[in-house]
Protein backbone atom coordinates (compact mmCIF):
# COMPACT_ATOMS: atom_id res chain seq x y z
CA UNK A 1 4.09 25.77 8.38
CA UNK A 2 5.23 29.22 10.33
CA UNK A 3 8.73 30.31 9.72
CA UNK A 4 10.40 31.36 12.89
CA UNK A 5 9.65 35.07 13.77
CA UNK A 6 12.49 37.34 11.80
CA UNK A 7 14.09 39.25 14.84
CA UNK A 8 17.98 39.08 14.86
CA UNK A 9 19.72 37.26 17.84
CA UNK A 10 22.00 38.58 20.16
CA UNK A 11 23.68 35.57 21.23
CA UNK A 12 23.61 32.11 19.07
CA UNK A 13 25.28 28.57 19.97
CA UNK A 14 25.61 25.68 17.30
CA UNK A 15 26.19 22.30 17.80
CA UNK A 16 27.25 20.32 14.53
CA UNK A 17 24.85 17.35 14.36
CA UNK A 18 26.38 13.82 13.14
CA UNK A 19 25.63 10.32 11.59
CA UNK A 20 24.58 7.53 14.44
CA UNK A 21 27.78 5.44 14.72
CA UNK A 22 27.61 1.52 16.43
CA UNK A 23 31.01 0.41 17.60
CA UNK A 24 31.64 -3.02 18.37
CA UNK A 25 34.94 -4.89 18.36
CA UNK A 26 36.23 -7.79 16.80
CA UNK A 27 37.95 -10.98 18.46
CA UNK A 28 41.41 -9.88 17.12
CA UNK A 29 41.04 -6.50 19.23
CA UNK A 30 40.44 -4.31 16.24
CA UNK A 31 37.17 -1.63 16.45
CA UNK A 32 34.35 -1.67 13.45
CA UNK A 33 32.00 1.24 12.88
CA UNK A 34 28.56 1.13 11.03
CA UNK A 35 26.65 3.64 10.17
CA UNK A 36 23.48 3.61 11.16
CA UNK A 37 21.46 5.52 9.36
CA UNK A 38 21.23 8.07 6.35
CA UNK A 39 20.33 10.85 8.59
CA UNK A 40 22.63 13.10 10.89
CA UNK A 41 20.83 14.19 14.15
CA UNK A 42 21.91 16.24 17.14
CA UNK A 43 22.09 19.50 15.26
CA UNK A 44 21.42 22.01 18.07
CA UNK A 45 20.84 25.79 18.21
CA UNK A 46 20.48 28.53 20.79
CA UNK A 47 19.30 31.70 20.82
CA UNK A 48 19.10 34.74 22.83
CA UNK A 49 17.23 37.73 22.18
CA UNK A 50 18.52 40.77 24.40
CA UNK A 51 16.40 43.82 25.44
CA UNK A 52 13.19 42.60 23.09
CA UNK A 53 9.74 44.82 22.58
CA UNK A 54 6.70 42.90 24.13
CA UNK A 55 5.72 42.60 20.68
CA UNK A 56 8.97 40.82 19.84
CA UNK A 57 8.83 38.33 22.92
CA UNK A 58 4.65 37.98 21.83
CA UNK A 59 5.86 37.32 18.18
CA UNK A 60 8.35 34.15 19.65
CA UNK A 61 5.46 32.72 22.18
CA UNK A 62 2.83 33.48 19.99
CA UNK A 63 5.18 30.93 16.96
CA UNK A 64 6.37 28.36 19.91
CA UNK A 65 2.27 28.26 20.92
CA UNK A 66 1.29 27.54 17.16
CA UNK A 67 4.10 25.21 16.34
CA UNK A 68 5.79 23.78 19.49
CA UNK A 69 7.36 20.48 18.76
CA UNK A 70 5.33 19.19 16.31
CA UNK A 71 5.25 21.16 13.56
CA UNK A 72 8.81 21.93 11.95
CA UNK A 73 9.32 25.24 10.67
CA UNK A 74 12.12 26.93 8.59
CA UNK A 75 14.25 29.83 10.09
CA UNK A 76 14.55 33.32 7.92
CA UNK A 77 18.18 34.68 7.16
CA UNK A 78 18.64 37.12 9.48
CA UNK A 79 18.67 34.88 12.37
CA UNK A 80 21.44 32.74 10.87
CA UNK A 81 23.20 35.32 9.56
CA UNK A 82 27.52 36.13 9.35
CA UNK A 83 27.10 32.83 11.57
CA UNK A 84 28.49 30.18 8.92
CA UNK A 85 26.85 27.82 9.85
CA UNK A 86 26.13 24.76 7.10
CA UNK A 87 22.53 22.29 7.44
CA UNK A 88 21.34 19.94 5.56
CA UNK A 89 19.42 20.61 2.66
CA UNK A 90 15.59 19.96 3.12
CA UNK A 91 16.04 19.91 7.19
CA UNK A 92 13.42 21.31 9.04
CA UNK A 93 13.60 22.91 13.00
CA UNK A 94 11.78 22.20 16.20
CA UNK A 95 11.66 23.48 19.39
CA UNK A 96 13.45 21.41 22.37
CA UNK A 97 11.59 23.42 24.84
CA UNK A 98 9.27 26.70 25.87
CA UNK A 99 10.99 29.76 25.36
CA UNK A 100 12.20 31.46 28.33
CA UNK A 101 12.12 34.83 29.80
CA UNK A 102 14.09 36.69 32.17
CA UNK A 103 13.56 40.10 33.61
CA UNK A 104 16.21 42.00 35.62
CA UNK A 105 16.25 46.04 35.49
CA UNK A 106 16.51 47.31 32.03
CA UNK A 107 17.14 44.14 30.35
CA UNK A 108 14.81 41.77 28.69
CA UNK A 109 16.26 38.14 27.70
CA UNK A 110 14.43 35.46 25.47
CA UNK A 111 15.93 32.38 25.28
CA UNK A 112 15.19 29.99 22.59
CA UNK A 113 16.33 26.21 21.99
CA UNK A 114 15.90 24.60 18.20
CA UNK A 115 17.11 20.82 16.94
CA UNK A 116 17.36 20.12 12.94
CA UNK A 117 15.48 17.50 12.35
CA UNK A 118 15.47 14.97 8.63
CA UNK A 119 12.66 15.50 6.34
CA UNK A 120 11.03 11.70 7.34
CA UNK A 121 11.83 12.47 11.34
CA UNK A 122 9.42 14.71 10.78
């Protein structure tokens, strides 16, 4: 396992994962919930890195190439950093699809999209 490379993001966006809910309702009109499962899912996080080297944007294909999204890898502290953002203990990430580059004049842009995943989703 390859932790993610330890550059520091210039954009981030978090979305709070949560516990698989089924709703049904009852014949006298009221609503029951059950909880599916032990594990929350959905937690989602996006990156962008702004005006990176080549050997920054080689360092982020170079980990996607190795690990893609099979093997789950842990991120270092800079990259979550003065976010506050809370996971789950023992939670691992994947990627949810190939970086992406953009080029426009003077400005370099890699894009990066990660979902938490549950020790045993693994």
């Amino acid at each position: 396992m390859s932790d993610f490379p330890s550059l520091t993001p210039a954009t981030r966006t978090y979305s709070q994962g949560a516990f698989a809910v089924y709703r049904s309702g009852t014949l006298s009109g009221e609503q029951v919930a059950v909880r599916r499962n032990n594990a929350a899912t959905g937690y989602l996080l996006s990156m962008t890195f702004l005006d990176s080297t080549v050997s920054a944007q080689k360092s982020i294909f170079n980990h996607y190439a190795t690990q893609n999204r099979f093997q789950p890898f842990d991120l270092p502290s800079n990259v979550t950093d003065g976010g506050g953002f809370s996971f789950p203990t023992n939670y691992q990430w994947i990627y949810t699809s190939p970086p992406e580059i953009t080029y426009s004049p003077g400005r370099v842009e890699v894009s990066v999209a990660l979902e938490l995943v549950a020790p045993y989703d693994i």
